[in-house]
N, C-alpha and C. Protein backbone atom coordinates (compact mmCIF):
# COMPACT_ATOMS: atom_id res chain seq x y z
N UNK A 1 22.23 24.17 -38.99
CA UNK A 1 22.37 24.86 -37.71
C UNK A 1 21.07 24.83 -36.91
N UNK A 2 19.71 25.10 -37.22
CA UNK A 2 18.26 25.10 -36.80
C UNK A 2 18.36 23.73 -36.31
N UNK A 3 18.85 22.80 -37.22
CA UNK A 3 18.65 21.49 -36.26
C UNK A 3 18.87 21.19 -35.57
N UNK A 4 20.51 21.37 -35.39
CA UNK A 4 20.99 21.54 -34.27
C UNK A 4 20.55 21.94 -32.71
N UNK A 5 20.14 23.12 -32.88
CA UNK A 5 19.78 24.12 -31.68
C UNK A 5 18.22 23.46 -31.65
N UNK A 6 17.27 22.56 -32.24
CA UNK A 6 16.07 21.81 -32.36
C UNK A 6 16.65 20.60 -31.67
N UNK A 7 17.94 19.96 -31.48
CA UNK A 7 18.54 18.89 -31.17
C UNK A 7 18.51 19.21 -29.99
N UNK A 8 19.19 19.85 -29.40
CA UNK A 8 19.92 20.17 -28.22
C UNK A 8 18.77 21.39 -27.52
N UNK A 9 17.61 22.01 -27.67
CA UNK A 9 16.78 22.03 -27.22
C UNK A 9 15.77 21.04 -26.49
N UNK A 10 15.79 20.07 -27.69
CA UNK A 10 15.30 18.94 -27.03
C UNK A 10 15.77 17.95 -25.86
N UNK A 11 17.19 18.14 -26.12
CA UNK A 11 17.95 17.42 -25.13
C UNK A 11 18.04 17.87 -23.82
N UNK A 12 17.89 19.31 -23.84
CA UNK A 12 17.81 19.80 -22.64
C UNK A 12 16.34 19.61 -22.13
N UNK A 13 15.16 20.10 -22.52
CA UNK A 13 14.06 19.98 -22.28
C UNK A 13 14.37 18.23 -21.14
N UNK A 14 14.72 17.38 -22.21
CA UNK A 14 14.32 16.22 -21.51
C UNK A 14 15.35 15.73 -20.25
N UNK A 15 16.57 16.73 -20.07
CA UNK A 15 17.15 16.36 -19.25
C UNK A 15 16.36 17.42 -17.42
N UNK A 16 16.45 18.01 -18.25
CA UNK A 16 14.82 18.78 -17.27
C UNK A 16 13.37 18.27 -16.54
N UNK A 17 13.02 17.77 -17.39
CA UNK A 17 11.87 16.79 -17.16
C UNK A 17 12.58 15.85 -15.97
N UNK A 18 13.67 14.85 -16.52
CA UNK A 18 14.21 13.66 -15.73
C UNK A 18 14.51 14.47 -14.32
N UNK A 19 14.90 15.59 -14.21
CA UNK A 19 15.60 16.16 -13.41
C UNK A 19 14.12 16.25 -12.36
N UNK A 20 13.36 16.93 -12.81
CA UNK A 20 12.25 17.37 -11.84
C UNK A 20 11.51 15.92 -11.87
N UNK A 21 11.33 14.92 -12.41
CA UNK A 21 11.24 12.97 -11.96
C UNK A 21 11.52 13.18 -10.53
N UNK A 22 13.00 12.79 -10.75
CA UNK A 22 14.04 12.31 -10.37
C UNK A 22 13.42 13.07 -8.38
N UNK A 23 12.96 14.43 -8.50
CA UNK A 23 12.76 15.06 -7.19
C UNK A 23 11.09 14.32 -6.65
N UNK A 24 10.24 13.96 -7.50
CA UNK A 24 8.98 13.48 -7.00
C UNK A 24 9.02 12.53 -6.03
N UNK A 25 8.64 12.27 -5.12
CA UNK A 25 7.70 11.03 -4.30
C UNK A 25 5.99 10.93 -4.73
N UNK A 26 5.98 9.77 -5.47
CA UNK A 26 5.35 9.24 -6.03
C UNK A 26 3.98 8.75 -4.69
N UNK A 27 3.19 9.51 -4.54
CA UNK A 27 1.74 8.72 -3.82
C UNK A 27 1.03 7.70 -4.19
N UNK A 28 0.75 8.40 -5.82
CA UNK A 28 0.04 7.49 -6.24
C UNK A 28 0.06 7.10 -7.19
N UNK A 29 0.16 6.05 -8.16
CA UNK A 29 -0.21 5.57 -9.90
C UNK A 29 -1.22 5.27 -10.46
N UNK A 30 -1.56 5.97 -11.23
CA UNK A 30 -2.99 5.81 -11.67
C UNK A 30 -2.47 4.63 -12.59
N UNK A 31 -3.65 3.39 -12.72
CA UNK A 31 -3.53 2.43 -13.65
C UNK A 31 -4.62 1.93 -14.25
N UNK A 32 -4.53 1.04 -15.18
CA UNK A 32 -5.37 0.27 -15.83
C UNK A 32 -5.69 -1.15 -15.40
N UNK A 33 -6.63 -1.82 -15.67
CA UNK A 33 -6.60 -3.56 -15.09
C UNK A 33 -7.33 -3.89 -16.16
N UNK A 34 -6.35 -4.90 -16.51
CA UNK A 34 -7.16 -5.98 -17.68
C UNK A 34 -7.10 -7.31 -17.48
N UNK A 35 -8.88 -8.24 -17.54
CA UNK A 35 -8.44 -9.83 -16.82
C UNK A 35 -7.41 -10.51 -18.46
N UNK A 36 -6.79 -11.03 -16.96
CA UNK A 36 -5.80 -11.76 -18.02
C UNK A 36 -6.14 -13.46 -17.87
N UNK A 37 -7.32 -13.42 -17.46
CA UNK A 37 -7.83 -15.25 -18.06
C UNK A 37 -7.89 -15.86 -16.27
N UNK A 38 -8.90 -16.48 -16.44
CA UNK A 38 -8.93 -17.64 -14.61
C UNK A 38 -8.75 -16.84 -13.30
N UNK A 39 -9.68 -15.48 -13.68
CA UNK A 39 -9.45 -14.33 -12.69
C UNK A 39 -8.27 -13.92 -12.17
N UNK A 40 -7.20 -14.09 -13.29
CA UNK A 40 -6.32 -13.19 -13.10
C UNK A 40 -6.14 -11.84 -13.80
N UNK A 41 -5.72 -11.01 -13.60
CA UNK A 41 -5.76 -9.77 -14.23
C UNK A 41 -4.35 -9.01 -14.08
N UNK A 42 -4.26 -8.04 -15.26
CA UNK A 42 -3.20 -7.22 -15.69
C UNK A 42 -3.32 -6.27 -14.70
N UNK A 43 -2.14 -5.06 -13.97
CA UNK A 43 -2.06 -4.14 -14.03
C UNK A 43 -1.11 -3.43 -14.96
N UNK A 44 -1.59 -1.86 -15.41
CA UNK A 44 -0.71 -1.30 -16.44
C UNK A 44 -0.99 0.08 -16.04
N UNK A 45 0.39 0.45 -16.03
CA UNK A 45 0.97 1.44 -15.46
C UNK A 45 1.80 2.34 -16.80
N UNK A 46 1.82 3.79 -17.01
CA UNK A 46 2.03 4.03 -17.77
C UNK A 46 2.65 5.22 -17.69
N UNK A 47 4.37 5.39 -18.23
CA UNK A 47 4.94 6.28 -17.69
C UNK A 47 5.85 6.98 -19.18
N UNK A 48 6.14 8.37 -18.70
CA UNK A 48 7.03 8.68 -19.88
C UNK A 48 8.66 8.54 -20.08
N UNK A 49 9.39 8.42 -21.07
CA UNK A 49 10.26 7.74 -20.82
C UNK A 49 11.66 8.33 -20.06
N UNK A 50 11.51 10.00 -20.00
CA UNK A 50 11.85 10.41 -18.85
C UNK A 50 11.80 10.03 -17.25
N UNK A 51 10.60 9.80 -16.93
CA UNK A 51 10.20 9.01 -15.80
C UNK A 51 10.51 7.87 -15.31
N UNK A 52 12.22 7.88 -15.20
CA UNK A 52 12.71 6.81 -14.87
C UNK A 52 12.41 6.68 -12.86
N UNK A 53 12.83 7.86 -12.78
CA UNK A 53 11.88 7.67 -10.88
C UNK A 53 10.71 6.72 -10.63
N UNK A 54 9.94 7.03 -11.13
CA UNK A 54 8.58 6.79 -11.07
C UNK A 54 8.65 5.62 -11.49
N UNK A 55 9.15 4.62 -12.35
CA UNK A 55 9.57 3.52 -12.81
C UNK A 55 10.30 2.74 -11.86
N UNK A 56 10.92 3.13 -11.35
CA UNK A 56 11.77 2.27 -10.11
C UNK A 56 10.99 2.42 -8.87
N UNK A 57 9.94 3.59 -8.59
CA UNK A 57 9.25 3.55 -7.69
C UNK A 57 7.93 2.09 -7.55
N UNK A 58 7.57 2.22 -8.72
CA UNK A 58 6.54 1.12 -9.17
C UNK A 58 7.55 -0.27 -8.46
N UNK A 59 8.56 -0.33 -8.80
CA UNK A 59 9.11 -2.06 -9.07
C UNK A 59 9.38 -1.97 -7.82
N UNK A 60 9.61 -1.17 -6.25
CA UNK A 60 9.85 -1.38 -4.79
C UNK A 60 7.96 -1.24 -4.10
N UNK A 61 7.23 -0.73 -5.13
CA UNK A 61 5.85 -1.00 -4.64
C UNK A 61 5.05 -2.42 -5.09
N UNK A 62 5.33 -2.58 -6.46
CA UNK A 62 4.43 -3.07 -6.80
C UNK A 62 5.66 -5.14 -7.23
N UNK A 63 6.25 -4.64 -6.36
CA UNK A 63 7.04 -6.11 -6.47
C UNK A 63 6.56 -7.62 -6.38
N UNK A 64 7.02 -8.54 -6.47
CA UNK A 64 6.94 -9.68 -6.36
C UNK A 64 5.97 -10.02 -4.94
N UNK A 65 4.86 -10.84 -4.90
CA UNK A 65 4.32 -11.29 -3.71
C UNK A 65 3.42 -9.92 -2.97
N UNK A 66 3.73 -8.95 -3.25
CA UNK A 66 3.20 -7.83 -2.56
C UNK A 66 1.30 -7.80 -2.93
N UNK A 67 0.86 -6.96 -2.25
CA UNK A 67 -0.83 -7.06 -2.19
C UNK A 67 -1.23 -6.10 -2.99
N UNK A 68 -2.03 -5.77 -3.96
CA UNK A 68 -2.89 -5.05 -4.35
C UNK A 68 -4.50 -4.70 -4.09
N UNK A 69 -5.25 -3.79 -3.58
CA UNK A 69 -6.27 -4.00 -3.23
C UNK A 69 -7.53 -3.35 -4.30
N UNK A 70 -8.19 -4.03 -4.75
CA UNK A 70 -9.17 -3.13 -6.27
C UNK A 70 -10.43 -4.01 -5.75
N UNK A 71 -11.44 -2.81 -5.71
CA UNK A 71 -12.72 -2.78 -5.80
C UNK A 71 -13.42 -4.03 -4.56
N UNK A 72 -12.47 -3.76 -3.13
CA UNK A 72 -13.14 -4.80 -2.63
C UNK A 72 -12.33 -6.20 -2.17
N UNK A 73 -11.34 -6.16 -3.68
CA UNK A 73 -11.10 -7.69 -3.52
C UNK A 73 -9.31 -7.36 -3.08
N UNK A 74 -8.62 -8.32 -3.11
CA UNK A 74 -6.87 -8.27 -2.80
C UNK A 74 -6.51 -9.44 -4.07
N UNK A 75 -5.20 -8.38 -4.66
CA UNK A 75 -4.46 -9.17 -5.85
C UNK A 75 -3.29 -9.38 -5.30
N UNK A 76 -2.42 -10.71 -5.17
CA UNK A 76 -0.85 -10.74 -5.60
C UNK A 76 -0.38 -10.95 -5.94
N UNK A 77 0.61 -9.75 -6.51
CA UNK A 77 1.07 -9.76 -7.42
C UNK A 77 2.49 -10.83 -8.11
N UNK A 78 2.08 -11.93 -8.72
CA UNK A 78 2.68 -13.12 -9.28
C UNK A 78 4.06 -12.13 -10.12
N UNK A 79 4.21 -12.09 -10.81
CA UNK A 79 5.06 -11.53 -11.61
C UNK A 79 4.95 -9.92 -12.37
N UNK A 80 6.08 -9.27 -13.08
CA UNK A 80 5.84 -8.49 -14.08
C UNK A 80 6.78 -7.36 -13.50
N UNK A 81 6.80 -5.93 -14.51
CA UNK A 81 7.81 -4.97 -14.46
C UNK A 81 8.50 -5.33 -15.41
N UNK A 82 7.66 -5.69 -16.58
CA UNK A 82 8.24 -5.54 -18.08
C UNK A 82 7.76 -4.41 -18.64
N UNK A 83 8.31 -4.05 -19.59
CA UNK A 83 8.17 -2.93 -20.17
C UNK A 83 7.51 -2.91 -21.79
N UNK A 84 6.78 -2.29 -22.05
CA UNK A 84 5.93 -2.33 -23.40
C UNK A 84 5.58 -0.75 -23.87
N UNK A 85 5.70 -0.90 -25.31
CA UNK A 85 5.82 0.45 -25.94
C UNK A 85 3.89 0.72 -25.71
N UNK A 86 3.82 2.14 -25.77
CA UNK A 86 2.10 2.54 -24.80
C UNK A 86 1.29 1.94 -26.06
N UNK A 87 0.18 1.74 -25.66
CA UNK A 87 -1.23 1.44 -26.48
C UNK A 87 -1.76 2.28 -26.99
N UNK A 88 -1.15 3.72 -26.63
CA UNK A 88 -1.97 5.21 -26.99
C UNK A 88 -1.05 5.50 -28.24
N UNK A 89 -0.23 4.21 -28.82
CA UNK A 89 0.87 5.15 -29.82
C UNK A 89 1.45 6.27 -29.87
N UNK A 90 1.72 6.56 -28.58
CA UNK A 90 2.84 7.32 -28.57
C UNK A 90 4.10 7.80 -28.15
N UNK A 91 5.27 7.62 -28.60
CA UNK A 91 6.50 7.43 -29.05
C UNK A 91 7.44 7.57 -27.68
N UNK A 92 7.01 8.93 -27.33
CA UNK A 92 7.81 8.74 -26.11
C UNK A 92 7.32 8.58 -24.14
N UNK A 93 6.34 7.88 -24.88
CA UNK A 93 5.27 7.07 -23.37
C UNK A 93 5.28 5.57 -23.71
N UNK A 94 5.91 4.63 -22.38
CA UNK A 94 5.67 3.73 -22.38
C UNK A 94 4.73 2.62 -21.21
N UNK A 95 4.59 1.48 -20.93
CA UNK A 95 3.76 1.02 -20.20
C UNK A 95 4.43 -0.30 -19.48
N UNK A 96 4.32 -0.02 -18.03
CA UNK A 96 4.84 -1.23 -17.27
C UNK A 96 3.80 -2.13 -16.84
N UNK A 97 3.69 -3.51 -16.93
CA UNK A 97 2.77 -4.20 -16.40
C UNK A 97 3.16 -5.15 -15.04
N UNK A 98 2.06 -5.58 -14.47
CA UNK A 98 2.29 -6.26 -13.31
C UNK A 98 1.26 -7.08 -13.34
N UNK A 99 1.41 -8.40 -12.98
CA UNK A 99 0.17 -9.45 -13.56
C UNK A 99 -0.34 -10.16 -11.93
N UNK A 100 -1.55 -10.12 -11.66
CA UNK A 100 -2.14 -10.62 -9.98
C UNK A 100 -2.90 -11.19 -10.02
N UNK A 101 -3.00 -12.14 -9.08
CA UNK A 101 -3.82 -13.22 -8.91
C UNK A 101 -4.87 -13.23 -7.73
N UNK A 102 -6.11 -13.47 -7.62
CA UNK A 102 -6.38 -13.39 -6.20
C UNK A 102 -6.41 -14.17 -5.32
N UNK A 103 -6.38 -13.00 -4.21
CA UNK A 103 -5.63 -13.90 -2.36
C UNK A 103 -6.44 -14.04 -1.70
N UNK A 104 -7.32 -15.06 -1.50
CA UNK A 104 -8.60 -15.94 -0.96
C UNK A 104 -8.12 -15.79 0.39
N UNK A 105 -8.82 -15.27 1.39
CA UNK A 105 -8.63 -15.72 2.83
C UNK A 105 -8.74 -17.33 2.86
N UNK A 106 -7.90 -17.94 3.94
CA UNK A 106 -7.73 -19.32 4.36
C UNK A 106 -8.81 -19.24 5.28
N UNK A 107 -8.51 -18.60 6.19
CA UNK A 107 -9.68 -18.29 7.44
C UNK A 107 -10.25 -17.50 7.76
N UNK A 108 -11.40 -17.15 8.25
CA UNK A 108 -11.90 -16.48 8.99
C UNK A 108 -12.50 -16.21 10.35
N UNK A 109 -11.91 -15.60 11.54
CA UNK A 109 -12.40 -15.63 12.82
C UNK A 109 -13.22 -14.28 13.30
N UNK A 110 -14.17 -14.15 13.70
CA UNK A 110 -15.14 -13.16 14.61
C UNK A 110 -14.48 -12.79 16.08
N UNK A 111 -13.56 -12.17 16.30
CA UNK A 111 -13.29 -11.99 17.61
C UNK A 111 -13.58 -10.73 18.30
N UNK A 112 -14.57 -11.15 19.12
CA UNK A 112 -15.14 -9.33 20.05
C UNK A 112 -15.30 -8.54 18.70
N UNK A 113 -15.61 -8.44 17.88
CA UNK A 113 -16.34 -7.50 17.07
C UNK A 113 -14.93 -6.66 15.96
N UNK A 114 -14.25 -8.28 15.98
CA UNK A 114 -13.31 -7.57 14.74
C UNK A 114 -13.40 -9.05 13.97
N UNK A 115 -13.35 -8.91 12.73
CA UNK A 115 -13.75 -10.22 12.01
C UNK A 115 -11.72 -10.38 10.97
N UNK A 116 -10.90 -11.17 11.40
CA UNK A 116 -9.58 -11.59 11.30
C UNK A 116 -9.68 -12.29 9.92
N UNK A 117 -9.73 -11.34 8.98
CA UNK A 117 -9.21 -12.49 7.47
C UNK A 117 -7.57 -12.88 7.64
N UNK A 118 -7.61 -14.42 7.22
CA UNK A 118 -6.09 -14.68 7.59
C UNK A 118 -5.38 -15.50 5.76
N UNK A 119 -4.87 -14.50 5.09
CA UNK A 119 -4.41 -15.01 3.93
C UNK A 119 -2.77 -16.10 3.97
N UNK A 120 -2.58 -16.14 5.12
CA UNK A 120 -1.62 -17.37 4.96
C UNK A 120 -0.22 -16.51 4.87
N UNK A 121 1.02 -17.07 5.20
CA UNK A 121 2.29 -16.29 5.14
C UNK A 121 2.06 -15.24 6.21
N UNK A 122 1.41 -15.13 7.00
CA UNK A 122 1.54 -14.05 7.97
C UNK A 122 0.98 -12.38 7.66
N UNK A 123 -0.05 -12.78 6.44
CA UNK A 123 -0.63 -11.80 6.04
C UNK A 123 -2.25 -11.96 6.48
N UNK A 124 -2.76 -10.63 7.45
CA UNK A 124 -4.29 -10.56 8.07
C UNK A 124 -4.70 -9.27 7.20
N UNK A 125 -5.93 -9.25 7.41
CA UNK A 125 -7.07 -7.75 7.60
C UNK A 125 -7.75 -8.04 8.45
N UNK A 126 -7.96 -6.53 9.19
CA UNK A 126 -8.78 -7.15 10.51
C UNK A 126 -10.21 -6.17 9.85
N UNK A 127 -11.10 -6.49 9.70
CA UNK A 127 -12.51 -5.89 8.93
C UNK A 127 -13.40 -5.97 10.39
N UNK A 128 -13.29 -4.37 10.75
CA UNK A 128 -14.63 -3.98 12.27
C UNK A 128 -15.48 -3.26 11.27
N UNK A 129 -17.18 -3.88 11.85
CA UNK A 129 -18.26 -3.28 11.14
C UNK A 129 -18.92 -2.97 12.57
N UNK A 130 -18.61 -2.59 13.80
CA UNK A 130 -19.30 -2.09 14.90
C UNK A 130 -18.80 -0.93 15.40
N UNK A 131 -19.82 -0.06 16.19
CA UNK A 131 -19.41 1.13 16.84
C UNK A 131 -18.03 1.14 17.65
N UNK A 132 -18.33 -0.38 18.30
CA UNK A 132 -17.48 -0.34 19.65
C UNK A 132 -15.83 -0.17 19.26
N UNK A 133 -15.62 -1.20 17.81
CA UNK A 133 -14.20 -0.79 17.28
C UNK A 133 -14.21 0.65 16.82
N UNK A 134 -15.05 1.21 16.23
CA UNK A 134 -14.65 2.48 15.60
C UNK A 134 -14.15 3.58 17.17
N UNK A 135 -15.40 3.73 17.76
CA UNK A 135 -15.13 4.34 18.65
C UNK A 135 -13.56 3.93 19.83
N UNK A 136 -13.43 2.79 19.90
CA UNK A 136 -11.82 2.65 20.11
C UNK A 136 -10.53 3.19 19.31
N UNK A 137 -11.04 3.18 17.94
CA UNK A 137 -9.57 3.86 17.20
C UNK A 137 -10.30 5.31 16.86
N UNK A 138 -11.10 5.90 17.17
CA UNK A 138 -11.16 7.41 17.59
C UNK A 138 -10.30 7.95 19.05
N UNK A 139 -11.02 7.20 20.17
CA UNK A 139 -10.51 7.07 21.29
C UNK A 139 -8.92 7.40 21.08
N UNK A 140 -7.97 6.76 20.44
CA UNK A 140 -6.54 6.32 20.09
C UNK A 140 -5.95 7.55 19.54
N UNK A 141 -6.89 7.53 18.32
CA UNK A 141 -6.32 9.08 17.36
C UNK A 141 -6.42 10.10 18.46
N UNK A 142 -7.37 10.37 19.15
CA UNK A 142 -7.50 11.61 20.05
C UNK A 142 -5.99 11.54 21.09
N UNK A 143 -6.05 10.09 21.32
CA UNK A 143 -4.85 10.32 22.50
C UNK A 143 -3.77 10.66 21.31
N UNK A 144 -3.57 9.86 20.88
CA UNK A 144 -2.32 10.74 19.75
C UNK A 144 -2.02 11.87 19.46
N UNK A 145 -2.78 12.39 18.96
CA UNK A 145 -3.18 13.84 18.89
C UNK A 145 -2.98 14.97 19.55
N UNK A 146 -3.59 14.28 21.32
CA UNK A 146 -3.46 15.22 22.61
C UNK A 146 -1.97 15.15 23.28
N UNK A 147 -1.79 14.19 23.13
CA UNK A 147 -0.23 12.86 24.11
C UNK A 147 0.72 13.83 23.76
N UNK A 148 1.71 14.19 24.83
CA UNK A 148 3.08 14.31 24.79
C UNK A 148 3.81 13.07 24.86
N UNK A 149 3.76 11.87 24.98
CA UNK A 149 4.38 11.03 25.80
C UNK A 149 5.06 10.56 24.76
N UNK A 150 4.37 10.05 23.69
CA UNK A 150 4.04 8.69 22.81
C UNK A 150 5.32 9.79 21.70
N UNK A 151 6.29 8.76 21.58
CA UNK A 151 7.79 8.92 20.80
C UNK A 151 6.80 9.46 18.99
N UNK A 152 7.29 10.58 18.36
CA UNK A 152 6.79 10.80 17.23
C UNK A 152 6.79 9.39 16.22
N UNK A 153 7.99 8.87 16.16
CA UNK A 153 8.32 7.56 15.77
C UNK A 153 6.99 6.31 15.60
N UNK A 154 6.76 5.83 16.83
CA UNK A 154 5.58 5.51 17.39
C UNK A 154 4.62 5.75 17.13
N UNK A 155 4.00 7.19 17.23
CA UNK A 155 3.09 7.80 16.58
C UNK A 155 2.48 7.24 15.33
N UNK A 156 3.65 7.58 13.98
CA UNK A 156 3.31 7.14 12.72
C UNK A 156 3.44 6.06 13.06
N UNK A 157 4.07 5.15 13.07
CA UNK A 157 3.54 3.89 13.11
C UNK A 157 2.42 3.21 13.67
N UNK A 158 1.65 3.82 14.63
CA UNK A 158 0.43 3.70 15.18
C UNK A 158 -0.40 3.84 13.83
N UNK A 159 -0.22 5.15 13.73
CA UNK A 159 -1.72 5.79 12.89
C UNK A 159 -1.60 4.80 11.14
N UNK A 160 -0.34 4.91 10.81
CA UNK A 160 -0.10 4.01 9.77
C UNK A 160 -1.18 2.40 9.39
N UNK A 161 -1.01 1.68 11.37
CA UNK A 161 -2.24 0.87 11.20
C UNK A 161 -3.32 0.93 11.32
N UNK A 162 -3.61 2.14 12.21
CA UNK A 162 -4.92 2.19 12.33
C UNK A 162 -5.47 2.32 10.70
N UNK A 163 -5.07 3.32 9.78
CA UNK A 163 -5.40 3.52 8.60
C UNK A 163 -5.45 2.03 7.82
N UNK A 164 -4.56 1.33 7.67
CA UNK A 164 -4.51 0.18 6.65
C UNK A 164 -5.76 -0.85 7.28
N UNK A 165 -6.09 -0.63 9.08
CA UNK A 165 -7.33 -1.26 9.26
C UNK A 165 -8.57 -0.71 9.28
N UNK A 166 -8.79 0.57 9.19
CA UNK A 166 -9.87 1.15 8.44
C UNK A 166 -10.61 1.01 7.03
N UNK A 167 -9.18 1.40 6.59
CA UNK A 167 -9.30 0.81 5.03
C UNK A 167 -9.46 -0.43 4.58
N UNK A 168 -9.55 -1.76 5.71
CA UNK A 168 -9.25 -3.40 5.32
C UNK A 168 -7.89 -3.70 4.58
N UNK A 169 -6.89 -2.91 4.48
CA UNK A 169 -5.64 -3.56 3.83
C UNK A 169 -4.93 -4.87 4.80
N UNK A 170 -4.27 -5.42 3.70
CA UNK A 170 -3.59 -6.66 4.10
C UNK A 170 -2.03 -5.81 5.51
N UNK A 171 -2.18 -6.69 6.67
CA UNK A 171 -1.43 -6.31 7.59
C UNK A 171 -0.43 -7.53 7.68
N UNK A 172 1.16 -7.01 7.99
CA UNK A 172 2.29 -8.50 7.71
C UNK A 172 1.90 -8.51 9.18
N UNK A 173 2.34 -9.98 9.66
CA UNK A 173 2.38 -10.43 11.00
C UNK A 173 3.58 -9.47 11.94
N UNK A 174 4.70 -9.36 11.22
CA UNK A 174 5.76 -8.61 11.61
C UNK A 174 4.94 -7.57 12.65
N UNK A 175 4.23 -6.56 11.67
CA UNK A 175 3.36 -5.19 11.99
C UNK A 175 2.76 -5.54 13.29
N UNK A 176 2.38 -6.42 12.82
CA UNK A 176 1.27 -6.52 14.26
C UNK A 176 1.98 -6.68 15.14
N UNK A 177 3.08 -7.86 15.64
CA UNK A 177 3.79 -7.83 16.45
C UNK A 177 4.20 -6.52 17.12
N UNK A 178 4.81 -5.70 15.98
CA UNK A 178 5.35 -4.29 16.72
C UNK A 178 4.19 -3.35 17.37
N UNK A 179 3.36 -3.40 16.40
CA UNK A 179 1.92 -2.76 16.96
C UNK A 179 1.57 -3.21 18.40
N UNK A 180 1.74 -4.20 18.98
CA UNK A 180 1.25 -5.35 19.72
C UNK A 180 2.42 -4.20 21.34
N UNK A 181 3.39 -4.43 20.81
CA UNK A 181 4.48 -3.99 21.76
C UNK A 181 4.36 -2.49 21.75
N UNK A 182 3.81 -1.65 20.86
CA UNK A 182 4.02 -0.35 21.20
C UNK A 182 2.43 0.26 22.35
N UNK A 183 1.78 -0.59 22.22
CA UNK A 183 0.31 -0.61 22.67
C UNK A 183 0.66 -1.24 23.72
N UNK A 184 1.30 -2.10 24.50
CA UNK A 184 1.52 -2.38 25.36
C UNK A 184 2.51 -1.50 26.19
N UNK A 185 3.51 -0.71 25.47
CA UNK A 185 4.52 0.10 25.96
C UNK A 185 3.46 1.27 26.33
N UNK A 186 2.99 1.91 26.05
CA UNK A 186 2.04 3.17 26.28
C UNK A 186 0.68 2.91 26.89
N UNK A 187 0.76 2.29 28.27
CA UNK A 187 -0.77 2.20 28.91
C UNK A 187 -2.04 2.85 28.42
N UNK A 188 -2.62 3.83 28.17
CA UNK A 188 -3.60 4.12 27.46
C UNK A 188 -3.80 3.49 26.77
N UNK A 189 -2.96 3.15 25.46
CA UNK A 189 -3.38 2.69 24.37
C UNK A 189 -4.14 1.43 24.71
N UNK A 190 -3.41 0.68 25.29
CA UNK A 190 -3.89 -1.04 25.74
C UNK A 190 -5.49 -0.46 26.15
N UNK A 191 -5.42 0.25 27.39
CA UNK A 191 -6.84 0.45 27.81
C UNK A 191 -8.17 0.56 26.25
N UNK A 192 -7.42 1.81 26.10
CA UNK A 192 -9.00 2.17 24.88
C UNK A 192 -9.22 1.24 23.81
N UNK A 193 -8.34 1.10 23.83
CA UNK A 193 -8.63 -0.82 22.25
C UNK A 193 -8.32 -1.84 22.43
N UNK A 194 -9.45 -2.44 23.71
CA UNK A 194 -8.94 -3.53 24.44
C UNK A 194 -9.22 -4.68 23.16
N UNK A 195 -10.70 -4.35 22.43
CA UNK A 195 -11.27 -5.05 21.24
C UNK A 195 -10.20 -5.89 20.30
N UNK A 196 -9.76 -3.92 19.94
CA UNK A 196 -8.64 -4.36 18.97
C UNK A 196 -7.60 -4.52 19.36
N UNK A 197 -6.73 -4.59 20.36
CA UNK A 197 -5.53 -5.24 21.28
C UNK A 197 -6.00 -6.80 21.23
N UNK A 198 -7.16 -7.43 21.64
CA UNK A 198 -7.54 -8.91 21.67
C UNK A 198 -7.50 -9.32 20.32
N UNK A 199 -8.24 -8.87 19.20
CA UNK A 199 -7.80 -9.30 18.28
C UNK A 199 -6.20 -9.47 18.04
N UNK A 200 -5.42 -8.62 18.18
CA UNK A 200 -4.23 -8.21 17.82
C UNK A 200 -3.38 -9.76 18.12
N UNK A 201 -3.90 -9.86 19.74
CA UNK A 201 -3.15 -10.68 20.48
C UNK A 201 -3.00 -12.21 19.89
N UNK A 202 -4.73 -12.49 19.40
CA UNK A 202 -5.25 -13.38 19.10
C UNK A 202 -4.58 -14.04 17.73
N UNK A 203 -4.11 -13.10 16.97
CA UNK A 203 -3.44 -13.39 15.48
C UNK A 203 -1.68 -13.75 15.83
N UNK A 204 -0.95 -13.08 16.60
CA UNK A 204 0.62 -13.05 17.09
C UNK A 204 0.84 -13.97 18.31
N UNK A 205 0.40 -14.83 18.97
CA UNK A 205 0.22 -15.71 20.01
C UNK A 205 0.78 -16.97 19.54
């Protein structure tokens, strides 16, 4: 009988756990990187086996062709979202891997004080190391910020790039395009980041 109610304690416990998974949005995954030979390297991700959310969250982030960015450099990611019992030995934690290669810019252009890494497939970073860009996407955030005009919609999607080009993340050509048209739809914007509007133009042309 003790076992029982030890059985079905447990069963509940873990249908509990899955349950409160199942409600998370996942920000962030903490992981591991191991080179896996000719500067390629592992990522490993490590989840419990309740954590089936968080598991399917990984495989729509961390998919096929998609970018990883560590210490500087950009990985993409070639294959993986296999599954392996954990390295920590223990029983009910396991470990997903994802295996990346790195994504060498093809080109590089200096335009008005934004420097255009261009990785090929329609993937850029635009990397500004001058006042004149920063102070343009301050300029931007403020109008955002202040603006009635500018559709909430719009909004995030504005600030969305400004962030991934602060940060140097890889931008799809798609993005820019829309970026391109919403900056043109809202006069201000065009005005205060003429810099970064020329770059913009300069990559989608």
């Amino acid at each position: 009988m003790e076992i029982i109610l030890v059985i079905l304690f447990i069963l509940m416990l873990l249908v509990a756990l899955y349950f409160i998974d199942a409600q998370k949005n996942y920000e962030a995954f903490p992981y591991f990187v191991y080179p896996d030979g000719n500067d390629k390297v592992v990522f490993v991700f490590k989840y419990y086996i309740w954590e089936l959310n968080k598991k399917e969250q990984l495989k729509k982030i961390f998919n096929q062709s998609s970018i990883v960015e560590l210490e500087g450099f950009n990985y993409q990611i070639t294959h993986g979202g296999f599954t392996y019992n954990s390295s920590n030995d223990v029983f009910f934690e396991k470990e997903v891997r994802y295996y990346g290669k790195p994504l060498l810019a093809q080109s590089t252009v200096n335009y008005n004080n934004v420097i255009i890494n261009q990785y090929g497939n329609g993937r850029i970073s635009l990397d500004y190391s001058t006042n004149v860009i920063n102070n343009e996407i301050i300029e931007i955030e403020n109008y955002l910020s202040e603006d009635h005009i500018v559709n909430i919609e719009d909004i995030e999607a504005i600030e969305l790039f400004l962030e991934k080009v602060k940060s140097n993340q890889i931008i799809e050509k798609e993005e820019l395009s829309m970026i391109y048209k919403l900056f043109m739809k809202y006069e201000p914007l065009a005005s205060f980041g003429l810099n970064l509007l020329g770059a913009i133009q300069n990559f989608i042309k």
